[in-house]
PDB file of N, CA and C in Angstrom:
ATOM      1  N   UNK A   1      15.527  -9.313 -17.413  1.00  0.00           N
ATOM      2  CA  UNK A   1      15.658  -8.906 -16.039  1.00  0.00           C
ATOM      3  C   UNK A   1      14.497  -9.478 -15.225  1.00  0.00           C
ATOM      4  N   UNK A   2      14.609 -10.016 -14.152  1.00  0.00           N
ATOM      5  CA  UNK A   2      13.612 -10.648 -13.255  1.00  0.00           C
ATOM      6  C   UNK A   2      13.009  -9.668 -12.416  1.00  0.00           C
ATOM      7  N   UNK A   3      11.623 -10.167 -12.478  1.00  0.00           N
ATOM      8  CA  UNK A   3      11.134  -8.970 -11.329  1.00  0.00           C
ATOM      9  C   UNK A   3      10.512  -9.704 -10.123  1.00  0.00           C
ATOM     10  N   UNK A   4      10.088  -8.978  -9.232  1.00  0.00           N
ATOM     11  CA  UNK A   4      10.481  -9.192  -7.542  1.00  0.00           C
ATOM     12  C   UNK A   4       8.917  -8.222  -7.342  1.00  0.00           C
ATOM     13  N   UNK A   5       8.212  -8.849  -6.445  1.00  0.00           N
ATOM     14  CA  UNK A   5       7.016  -7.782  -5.484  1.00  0.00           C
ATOM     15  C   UNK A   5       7.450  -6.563  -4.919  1.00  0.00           C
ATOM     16  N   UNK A   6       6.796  -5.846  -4.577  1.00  0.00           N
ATOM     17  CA  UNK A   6       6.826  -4.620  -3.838  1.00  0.00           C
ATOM     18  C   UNK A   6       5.606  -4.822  -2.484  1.00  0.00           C
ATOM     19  N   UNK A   7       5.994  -4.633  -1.499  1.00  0.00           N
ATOM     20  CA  UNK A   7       4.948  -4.556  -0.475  1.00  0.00           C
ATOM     21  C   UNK A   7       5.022  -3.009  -0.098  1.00  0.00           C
ATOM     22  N   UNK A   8       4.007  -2.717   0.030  1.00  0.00           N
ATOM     23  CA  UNK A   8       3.866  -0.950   0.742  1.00  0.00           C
ATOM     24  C   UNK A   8       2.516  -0.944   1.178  1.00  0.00           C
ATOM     25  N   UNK A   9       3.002   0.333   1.859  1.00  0.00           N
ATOM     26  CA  UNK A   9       1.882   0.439   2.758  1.00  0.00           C
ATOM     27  C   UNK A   9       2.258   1.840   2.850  1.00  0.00           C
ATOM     28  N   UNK A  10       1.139   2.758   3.119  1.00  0.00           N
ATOM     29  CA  UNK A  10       1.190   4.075   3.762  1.00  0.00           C
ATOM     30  C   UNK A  10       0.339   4.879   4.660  1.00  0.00           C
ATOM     31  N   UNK A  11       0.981   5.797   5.536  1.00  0.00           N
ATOM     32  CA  UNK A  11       0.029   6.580   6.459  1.00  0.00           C
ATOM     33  C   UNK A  11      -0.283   8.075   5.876  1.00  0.00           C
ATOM     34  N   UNK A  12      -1.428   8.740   6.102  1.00  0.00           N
ATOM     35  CA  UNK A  12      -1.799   9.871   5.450  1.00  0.00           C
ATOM     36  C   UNK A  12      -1.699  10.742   6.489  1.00  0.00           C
ATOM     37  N   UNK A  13      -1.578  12.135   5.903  1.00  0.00           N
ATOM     38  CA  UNK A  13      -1.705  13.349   6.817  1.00  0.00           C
ATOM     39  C   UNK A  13      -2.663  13.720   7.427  1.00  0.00           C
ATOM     40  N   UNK A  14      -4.343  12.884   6.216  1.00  0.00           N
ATOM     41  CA  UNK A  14      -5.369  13.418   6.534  1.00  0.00           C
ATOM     42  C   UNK A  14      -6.334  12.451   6.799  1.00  0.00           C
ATOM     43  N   UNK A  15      -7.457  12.375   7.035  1.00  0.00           N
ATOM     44  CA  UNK A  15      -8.063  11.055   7.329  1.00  0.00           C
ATOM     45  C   UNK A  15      -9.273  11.611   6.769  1.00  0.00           C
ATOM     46  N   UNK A  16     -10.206  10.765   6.175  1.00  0.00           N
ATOM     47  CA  UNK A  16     -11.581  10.789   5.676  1.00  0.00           C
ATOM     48  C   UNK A  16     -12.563  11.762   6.686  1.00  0.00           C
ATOM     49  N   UNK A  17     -12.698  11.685   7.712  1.00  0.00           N
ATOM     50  CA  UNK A  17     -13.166  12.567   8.491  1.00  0.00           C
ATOM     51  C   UNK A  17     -12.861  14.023   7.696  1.00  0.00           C
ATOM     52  N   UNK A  18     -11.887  13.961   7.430  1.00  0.00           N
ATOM     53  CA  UNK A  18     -11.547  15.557   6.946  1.00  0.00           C
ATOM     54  C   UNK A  18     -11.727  15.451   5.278  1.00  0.00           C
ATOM     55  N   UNK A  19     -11.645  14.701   4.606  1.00  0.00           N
ATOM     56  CA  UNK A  19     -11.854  14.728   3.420  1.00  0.00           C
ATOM     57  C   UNK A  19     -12.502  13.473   2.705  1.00  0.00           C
ATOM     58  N   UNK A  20     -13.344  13.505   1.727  1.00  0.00           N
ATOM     59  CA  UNK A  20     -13.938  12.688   1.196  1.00  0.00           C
ATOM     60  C   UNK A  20     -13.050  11.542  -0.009  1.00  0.00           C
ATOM     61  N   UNK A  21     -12.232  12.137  -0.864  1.00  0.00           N
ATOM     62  CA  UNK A  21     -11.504  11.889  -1.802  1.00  0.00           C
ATOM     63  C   UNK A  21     -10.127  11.333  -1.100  1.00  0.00           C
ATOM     64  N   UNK A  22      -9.708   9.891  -1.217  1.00  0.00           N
ATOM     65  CA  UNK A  22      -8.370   9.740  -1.050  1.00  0.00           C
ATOM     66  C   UNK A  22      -7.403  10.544  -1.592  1.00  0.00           C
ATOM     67  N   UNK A  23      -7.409  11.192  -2.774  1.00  0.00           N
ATOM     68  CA  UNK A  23      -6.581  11.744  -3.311  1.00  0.00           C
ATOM     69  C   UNK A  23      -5.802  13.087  -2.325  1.00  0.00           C
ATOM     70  N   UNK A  24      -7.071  13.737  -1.830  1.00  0.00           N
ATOM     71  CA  UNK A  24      -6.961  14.574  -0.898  1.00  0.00           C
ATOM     72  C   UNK A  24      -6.120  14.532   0.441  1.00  0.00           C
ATOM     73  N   UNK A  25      -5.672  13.368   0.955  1.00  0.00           N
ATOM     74  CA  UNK A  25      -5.476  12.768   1.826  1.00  0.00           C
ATOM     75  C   UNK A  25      -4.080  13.427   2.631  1.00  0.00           C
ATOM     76  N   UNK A  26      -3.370  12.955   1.449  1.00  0.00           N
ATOM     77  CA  UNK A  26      -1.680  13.742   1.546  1.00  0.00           C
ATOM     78  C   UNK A  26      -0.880  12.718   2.107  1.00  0.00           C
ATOM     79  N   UNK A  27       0.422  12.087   1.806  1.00  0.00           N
ATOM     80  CA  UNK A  27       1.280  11.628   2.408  1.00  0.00           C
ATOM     81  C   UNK A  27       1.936  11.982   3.480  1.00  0.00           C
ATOM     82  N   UNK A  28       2.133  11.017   4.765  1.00  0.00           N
ATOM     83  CA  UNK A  28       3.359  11.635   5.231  1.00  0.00           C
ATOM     84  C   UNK A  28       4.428  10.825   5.265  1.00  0.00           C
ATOM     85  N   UNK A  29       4.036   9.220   5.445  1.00  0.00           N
ATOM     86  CA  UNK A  29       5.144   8.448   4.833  1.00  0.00           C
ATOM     87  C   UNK A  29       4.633   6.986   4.193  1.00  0.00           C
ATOM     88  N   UNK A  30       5.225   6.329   3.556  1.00  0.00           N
ATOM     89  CA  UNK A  30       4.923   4.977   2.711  1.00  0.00           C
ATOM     90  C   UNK A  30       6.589   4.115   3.321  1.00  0.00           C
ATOM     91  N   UNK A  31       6.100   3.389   3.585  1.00  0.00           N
ATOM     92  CA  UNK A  31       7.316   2.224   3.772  1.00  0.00           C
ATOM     93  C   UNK A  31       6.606   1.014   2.841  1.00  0.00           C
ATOM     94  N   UNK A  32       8.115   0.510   2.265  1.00  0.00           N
ATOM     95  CA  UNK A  32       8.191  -0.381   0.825  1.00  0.00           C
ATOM     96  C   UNK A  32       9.150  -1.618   1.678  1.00  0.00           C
ATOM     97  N   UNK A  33       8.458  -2.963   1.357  1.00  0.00           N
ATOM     98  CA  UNK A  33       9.851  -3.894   0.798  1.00  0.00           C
ATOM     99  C   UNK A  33      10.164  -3.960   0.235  1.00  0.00           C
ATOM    100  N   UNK A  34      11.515  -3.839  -0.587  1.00  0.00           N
ATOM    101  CA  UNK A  34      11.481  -4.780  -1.906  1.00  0.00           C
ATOM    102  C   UNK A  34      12.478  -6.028  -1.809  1.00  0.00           C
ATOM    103  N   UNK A  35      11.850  -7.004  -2.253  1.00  0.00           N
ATOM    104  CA  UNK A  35      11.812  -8.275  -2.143  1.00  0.00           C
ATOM    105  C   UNK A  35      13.261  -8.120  -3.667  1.00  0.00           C
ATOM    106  N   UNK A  36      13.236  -7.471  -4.265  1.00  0.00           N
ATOM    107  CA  UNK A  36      14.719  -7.579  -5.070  1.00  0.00           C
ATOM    108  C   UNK A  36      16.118  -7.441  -4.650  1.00  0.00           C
ATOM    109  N   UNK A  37      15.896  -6.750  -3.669  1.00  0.00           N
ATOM    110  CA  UNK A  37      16.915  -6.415  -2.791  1.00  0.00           C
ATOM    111  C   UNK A  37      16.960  -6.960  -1.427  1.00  0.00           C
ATOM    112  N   UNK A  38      15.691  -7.279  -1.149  1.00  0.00           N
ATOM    113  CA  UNK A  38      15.542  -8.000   0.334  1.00  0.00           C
ATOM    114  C   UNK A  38      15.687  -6.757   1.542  1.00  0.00           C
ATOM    115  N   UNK A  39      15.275  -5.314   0.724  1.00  0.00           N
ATOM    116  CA  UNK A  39      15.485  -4.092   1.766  1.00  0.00           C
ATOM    117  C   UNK A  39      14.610  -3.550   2.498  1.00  0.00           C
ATOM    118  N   UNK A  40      14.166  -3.312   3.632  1.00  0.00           N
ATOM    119  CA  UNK A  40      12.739  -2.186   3.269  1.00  0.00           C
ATOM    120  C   UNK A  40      13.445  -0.693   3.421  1.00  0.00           C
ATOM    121  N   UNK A  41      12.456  -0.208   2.741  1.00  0.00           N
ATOM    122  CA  UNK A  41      12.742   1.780   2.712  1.00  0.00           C
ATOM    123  C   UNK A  41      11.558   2.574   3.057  1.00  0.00           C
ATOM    124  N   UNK A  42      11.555   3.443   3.722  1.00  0.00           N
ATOM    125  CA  UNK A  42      11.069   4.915   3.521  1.00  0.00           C
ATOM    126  C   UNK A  42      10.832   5.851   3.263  1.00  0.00           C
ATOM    127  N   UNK A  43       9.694   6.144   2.651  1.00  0.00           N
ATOM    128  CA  UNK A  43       9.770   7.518   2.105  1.00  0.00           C
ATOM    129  C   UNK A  43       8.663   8.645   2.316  1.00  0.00           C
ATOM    130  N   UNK A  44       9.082  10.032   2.241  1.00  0.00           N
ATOM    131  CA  UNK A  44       8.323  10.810   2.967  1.00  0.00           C
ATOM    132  C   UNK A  44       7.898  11.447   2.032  1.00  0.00           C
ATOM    133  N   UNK A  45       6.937  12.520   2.052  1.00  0.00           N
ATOM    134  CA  UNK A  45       6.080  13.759   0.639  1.00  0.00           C
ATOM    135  C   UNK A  45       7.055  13.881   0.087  1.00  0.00           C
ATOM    136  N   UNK A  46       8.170  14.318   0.495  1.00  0.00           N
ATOM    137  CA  UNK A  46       9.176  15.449  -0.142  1.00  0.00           C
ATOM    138  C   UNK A  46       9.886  14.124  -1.280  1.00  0.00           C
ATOM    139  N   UNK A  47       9.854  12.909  -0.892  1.00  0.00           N
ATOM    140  CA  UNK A  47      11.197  11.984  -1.922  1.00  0.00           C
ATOM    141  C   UNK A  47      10.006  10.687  -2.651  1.00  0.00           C
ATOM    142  N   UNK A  48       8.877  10.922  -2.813  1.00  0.00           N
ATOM    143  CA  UNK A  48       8.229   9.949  -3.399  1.00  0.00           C
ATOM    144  C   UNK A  48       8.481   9.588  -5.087  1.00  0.00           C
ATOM    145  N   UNK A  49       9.188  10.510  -5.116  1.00  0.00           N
ATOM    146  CA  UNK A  49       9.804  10.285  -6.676  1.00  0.00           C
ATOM    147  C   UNK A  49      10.792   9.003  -6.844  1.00  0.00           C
ATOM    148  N   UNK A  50      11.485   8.572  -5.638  1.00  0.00           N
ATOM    149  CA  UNK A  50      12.472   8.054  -5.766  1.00  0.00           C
ATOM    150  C   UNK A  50      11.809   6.433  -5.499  1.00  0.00           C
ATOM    151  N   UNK A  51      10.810   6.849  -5.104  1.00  0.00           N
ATOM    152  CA  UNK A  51       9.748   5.041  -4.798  1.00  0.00           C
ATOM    153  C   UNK A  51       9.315   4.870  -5.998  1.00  0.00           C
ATOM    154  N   UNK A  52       9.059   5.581  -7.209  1.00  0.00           N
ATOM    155  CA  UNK A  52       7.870   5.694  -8.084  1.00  0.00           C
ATOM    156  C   UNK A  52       8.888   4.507  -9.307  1.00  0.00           C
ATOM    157  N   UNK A  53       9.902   4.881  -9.539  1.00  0.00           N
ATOM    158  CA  UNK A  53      10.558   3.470  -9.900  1.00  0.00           C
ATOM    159  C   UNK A  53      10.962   2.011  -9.839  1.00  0.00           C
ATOM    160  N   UNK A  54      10.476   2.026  -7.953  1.00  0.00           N
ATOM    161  CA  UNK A  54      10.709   0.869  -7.527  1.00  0.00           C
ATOM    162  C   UNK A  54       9.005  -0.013  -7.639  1.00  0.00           C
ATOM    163  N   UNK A  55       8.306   1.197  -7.774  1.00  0.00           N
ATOM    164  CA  UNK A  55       7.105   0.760  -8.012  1.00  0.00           C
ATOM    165  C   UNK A  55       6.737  -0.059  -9.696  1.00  0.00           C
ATOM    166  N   UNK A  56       7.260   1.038 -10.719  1.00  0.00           N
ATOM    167  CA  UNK A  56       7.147   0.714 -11.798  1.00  0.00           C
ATOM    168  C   UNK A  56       8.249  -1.075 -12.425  1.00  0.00           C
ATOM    169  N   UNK A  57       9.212  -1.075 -11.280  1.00  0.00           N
ATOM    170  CA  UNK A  57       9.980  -2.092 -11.628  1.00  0.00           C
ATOM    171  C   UNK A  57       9.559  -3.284 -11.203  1.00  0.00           C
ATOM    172  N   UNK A  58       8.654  -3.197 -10.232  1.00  0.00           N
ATOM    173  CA  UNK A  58       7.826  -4.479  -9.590  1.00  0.00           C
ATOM    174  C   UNK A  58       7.129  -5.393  -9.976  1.00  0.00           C
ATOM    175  N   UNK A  59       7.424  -7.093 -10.300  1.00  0.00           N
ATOM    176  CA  UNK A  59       6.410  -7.848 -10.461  1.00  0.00           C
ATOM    177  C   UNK A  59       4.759  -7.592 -10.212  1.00  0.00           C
ATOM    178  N   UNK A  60       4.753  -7.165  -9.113  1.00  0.00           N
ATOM    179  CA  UNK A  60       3.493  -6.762  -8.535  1.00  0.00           C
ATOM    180  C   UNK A  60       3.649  -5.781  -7.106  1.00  0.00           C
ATOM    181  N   UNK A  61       2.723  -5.210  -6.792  1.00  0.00           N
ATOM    182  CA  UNK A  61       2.792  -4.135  -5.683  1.00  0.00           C
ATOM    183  C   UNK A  61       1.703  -5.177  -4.686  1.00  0.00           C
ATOM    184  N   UNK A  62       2.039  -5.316  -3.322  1.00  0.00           N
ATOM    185  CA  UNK A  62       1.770  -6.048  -2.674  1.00  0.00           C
ATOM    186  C   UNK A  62       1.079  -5.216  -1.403  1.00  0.00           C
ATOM    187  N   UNK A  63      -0.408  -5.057  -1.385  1.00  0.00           N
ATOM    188  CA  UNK A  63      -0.473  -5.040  -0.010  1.00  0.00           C
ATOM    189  C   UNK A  63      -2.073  -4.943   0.351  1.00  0.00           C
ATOM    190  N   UNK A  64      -2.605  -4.237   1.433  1.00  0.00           N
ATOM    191  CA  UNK A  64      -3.704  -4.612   2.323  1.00  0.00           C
ATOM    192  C   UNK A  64      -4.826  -3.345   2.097  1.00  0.00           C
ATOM    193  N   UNK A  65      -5.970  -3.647   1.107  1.00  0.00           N
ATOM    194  CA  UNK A  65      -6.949  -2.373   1.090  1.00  0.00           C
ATOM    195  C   UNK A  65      -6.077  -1.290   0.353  1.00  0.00           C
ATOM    196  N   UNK A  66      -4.941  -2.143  -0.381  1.00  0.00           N
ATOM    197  CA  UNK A  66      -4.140  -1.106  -1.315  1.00  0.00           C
ATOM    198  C   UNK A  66      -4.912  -0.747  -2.620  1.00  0.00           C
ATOM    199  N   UNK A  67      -5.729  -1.382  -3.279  1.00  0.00           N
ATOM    200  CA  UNK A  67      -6.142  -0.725  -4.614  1.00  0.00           C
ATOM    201  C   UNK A  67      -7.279   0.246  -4.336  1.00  0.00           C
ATOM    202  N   UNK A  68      -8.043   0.381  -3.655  1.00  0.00           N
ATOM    203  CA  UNK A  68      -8.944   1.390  -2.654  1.00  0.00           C
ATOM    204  C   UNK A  68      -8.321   2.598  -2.012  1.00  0.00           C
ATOM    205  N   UNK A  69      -7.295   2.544  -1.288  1.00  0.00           N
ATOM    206  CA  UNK A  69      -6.610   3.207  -0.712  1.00  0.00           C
ATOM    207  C   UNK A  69      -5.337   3.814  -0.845  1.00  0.00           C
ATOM    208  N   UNK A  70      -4.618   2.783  -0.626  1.00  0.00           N
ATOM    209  CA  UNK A  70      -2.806   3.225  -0.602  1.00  0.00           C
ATOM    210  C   UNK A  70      -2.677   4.151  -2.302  1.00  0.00           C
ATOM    211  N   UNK A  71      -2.758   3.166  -3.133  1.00  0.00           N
ATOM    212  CA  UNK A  71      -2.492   3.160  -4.218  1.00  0.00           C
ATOM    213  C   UNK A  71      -3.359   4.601  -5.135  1.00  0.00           C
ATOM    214  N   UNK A  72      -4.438   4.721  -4.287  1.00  0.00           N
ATOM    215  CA  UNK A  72      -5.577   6.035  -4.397  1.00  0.00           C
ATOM    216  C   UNK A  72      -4.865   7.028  -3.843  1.00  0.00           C
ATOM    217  N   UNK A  73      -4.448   7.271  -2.879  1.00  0.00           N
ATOM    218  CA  UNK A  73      -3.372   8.116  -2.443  1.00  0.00           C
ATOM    219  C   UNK A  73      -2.423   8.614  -2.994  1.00  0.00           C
ATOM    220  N   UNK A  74      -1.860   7.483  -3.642  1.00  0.00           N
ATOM    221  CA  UNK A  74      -0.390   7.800  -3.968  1.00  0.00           C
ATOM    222  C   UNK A  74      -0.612   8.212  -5.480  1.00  0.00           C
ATOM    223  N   UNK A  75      -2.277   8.238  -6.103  1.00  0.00           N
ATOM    224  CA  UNK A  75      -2.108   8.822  -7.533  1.00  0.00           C
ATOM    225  C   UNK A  75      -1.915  10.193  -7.645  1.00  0.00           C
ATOM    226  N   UNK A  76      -2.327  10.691  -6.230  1.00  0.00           N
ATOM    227  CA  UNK A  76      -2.211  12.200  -6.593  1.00  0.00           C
ATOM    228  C   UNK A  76      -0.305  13.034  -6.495  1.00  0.00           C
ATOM    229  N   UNK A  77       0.095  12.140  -6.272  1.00  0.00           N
ATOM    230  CA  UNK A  77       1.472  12.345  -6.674  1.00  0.00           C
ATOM    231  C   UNK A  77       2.268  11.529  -7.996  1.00  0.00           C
ATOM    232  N   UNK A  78       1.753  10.503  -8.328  1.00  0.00           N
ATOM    233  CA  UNK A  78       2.350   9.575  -9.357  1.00  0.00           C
ATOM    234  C   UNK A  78       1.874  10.432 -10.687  1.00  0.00           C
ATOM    235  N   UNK A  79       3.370  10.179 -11.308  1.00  0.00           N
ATOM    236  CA  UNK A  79       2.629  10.950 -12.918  1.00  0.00           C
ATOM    237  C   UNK A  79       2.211  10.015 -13.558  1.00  0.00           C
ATOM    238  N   UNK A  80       2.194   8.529 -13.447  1.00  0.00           N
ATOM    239  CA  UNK A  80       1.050   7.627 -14.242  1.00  0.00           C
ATOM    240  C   UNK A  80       0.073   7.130 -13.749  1.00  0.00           C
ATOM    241  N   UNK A  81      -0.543   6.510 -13.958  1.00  0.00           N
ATOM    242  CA  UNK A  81      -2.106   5.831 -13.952  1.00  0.00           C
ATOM    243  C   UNK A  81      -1.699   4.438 -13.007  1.00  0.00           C
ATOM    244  N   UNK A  82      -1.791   4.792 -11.368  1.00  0.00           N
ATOM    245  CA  UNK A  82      -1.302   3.658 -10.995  1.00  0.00           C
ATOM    246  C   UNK A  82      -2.582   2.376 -10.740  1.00  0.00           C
ATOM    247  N   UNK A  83      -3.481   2.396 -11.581  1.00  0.00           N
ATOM    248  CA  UNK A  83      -4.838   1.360 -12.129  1.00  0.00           C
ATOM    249  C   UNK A  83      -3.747   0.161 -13.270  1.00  0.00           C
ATOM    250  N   UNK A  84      -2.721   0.698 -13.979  1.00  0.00           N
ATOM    251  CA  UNK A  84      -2.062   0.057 -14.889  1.00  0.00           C
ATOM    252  C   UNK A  84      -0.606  -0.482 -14.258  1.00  0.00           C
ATOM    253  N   UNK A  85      -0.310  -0.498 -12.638  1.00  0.00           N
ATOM    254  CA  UNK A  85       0.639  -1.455 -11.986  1.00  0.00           C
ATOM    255  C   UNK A  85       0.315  -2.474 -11.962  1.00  0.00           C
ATOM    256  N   UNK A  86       0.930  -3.905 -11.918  1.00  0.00           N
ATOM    257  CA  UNK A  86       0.312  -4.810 -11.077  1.00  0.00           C
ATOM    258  C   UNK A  86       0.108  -4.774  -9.852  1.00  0.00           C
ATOM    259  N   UNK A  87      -1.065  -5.063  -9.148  1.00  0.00           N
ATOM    260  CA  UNK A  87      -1.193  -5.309  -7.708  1.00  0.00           C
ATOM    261  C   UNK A  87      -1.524  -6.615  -7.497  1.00  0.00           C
ATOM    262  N   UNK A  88      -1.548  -6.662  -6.441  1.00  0.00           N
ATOM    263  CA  UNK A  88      -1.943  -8.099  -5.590  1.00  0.00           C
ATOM    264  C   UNK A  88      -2.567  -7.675  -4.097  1.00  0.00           C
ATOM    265  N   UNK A  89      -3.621  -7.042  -3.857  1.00  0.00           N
ATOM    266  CA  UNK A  89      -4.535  -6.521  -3.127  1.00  0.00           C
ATOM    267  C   UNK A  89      -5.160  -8.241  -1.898  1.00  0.00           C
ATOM    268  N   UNK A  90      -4.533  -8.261  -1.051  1.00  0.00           N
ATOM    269  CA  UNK A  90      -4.949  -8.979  -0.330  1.00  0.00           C
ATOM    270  C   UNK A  90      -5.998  -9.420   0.667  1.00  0.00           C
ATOM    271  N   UNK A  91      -6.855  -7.687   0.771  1.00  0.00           N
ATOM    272  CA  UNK A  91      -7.866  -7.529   1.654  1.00  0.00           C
ATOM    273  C   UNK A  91      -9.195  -8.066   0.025  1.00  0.00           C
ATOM    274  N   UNK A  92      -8.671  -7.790  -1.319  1.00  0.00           N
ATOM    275  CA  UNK A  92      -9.496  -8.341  -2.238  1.00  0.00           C
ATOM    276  C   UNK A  92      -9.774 -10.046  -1.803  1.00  0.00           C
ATOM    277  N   UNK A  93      -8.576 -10.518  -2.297  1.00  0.00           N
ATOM    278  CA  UNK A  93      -8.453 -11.950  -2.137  1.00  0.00           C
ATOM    279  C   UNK A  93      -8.960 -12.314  -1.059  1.00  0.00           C
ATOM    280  N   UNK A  94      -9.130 -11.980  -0.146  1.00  0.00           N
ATOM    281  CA  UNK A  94      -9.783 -12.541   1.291  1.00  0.00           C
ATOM    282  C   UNK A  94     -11.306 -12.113   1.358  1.00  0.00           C
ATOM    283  N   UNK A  95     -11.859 -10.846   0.417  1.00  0.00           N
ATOM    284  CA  UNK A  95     -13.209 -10.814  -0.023  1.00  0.00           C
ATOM    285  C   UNK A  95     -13.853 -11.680  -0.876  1.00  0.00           C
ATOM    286  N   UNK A  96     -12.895 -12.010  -1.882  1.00  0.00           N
ATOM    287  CA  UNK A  96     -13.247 -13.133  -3.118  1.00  0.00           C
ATOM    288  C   UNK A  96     -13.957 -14.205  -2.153  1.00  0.00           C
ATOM    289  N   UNK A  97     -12.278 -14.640  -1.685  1.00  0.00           N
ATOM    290  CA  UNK A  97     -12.740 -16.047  -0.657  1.00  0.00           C
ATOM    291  C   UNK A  97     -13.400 -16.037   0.569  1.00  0.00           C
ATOM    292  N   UNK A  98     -14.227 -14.735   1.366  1.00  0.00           N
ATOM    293  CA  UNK A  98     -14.766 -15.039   2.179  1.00  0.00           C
ATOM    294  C   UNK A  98     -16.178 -14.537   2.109  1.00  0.00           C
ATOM    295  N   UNK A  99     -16.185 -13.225   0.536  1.00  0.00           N
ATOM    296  CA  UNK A  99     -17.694 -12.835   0.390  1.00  0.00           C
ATOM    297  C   UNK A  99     -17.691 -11.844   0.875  1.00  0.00           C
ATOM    298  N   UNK A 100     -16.707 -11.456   1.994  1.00  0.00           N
ATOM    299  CA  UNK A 100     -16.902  -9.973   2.836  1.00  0.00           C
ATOM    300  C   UNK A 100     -15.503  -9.271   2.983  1.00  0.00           C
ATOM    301  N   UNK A 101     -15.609  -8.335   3.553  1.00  0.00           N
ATOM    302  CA  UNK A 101     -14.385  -7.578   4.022  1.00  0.00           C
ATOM    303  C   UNK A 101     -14.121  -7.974   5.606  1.00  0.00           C
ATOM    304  N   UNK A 102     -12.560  -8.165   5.728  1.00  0.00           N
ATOM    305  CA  UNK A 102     -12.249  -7.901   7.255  1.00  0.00           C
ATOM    306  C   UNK A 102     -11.135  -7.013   7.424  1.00  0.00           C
ATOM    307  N   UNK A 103     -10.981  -6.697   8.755  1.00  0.00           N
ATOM    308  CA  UNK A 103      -9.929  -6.044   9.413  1.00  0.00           C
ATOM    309  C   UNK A 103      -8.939  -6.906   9.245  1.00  0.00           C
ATOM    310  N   UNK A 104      -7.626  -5.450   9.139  1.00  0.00           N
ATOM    311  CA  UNK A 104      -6.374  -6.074   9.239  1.00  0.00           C
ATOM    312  C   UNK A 104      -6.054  -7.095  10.599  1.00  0.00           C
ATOM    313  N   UNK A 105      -6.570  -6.143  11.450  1.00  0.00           N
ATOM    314  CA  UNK A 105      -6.292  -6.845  13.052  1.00  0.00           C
ATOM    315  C   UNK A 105      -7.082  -8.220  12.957  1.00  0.00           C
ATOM    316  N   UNK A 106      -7.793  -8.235  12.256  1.00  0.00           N
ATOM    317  CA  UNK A 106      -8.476  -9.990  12.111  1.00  0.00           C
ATOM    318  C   UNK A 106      -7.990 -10.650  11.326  1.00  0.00           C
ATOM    319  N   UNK A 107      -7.538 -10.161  10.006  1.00  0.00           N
ATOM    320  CA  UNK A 107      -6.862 -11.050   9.405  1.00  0.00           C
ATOM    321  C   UNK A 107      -5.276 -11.620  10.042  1.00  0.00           C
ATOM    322  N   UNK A 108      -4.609 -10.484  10.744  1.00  0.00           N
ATOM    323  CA  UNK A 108      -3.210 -10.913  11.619  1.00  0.00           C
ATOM    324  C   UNK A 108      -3.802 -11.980  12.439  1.00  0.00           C
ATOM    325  N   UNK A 109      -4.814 -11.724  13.140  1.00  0.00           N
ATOM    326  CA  UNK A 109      -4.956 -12.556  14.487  1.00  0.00           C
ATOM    327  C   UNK A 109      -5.225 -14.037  14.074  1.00  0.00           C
ATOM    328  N   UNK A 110      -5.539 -13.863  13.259  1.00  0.00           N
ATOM    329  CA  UNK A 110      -6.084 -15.578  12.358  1.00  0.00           C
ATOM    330  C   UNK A 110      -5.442 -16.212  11.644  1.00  0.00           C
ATOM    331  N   UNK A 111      -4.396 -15.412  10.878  1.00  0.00           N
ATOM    332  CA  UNK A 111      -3.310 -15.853  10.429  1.00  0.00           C
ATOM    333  C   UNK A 111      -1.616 -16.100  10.863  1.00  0.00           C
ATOM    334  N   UNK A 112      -1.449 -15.019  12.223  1.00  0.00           N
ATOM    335  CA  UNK A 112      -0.440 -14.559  12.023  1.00  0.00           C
ATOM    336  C   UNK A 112      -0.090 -15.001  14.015  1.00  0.00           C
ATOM    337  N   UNK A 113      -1.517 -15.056  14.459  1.00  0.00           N
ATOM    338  CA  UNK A 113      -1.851 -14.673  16.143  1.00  0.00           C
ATOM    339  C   UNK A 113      -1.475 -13.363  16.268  1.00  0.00           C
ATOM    340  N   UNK A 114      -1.385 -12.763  15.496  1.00  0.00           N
ATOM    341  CA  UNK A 114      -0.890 -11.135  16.054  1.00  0.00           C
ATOM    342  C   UNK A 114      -1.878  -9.857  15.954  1.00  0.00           C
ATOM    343  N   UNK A 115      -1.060  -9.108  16.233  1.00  0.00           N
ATOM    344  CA  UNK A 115      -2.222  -7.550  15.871  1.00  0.00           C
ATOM    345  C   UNK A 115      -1.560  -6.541  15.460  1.00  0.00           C
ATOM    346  N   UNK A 116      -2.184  -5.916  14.922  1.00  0.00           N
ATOM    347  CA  UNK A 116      -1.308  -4.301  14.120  1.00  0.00           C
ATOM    348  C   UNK A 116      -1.094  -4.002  15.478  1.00  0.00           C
ATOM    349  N   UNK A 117       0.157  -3.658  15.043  1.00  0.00           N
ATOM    350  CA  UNK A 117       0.861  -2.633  16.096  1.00  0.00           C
ATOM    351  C   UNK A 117       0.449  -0.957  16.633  1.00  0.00           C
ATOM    352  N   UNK A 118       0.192  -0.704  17.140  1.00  0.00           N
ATOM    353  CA  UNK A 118      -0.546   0.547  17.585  1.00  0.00           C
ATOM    354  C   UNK A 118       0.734   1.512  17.459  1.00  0.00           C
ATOM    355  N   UNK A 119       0.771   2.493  16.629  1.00  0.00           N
ATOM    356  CA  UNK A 119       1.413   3.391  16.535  1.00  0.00           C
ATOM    357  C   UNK A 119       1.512   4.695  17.318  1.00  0.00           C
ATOM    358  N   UNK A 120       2.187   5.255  18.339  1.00  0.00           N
ATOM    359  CA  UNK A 120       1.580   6.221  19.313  1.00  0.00           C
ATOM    360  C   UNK A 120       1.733   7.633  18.500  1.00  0.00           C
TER     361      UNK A 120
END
C-alpha cells in the first residue's frame, strides 16, 4: 500500500500565556490534508479519534513548528507516542538552512508573497 503526507495544522483553546505545557493547551480544531485522497478535513476535541488513523497511515505528517507544537498538543489526546510518526517539520528545515528560526508570515512572504491569513 502506498503512502501519501499528511499536512496539519492546529488552533488551541489555550495559549501559553495561560499555560506553560503544550499539552495543557486543549484543542479546538486541527485541519488535515491528505494528499491520498487529495481532501482536506476537520476536526474538532470531540472527533480527534477519527484523524489519529489518518495520521498513523501517513508517509509523513507535514507541517510548520509542528514537532514543538502541533504535534505536542495533540499528544495529550493521542494514545501513542506521536515522537515515533514521521514528520517533516518545516520551520526545522528552514532553521537547519538558515541557523535561526522565522515566522510563518516571513516565510509566506518570501516564498509564497503572501501572509497568514488573520483569523477574526
Amino acid at each position: 500500500m502506498q503512502k501519501f503526507p499528511l499536512v496539519l495544522d492546529l488552533e488551541t483553546k489555550h495559549t501559553f500565556r495561560e499555560y506553560d505545557d503544550a499539552q495543557k493547551l486543549g484543542i479546538s480544531v486541527v485541519a488535515v490534508y491528505d494528499y491520498a485522497d487529495r481532501q482536506g478535513y476537520v476536526y474538532r476535541e470531540n472527533d480527534l479519534r477519527r484523524l489519529f488513523p489518518k495520521m498513523e497511515k501517513a508517509s509523513y505528517i507535514i507541517g510548520y513548528n509542528s514537532r514543538s507544537f502541533d504535534l505536542q498538543v495533540l499528544q495529550a489526546y493521542y494514545p501513542g507516542d506521536v515522537e515515533k510518526l514521521p514528520q517533516f517539520d518545516i520551520l526545522d528545515d528552514i532553521k537547519r538552512v538558515l541557523g535561526k528560526r522565522i515566522g510563518l508570515n516571513d516565510a509566506a512572504s518570501a516564498t509564497l508573497n503572501e501572509k497568514k491569513p488573520v483569523m477574526g
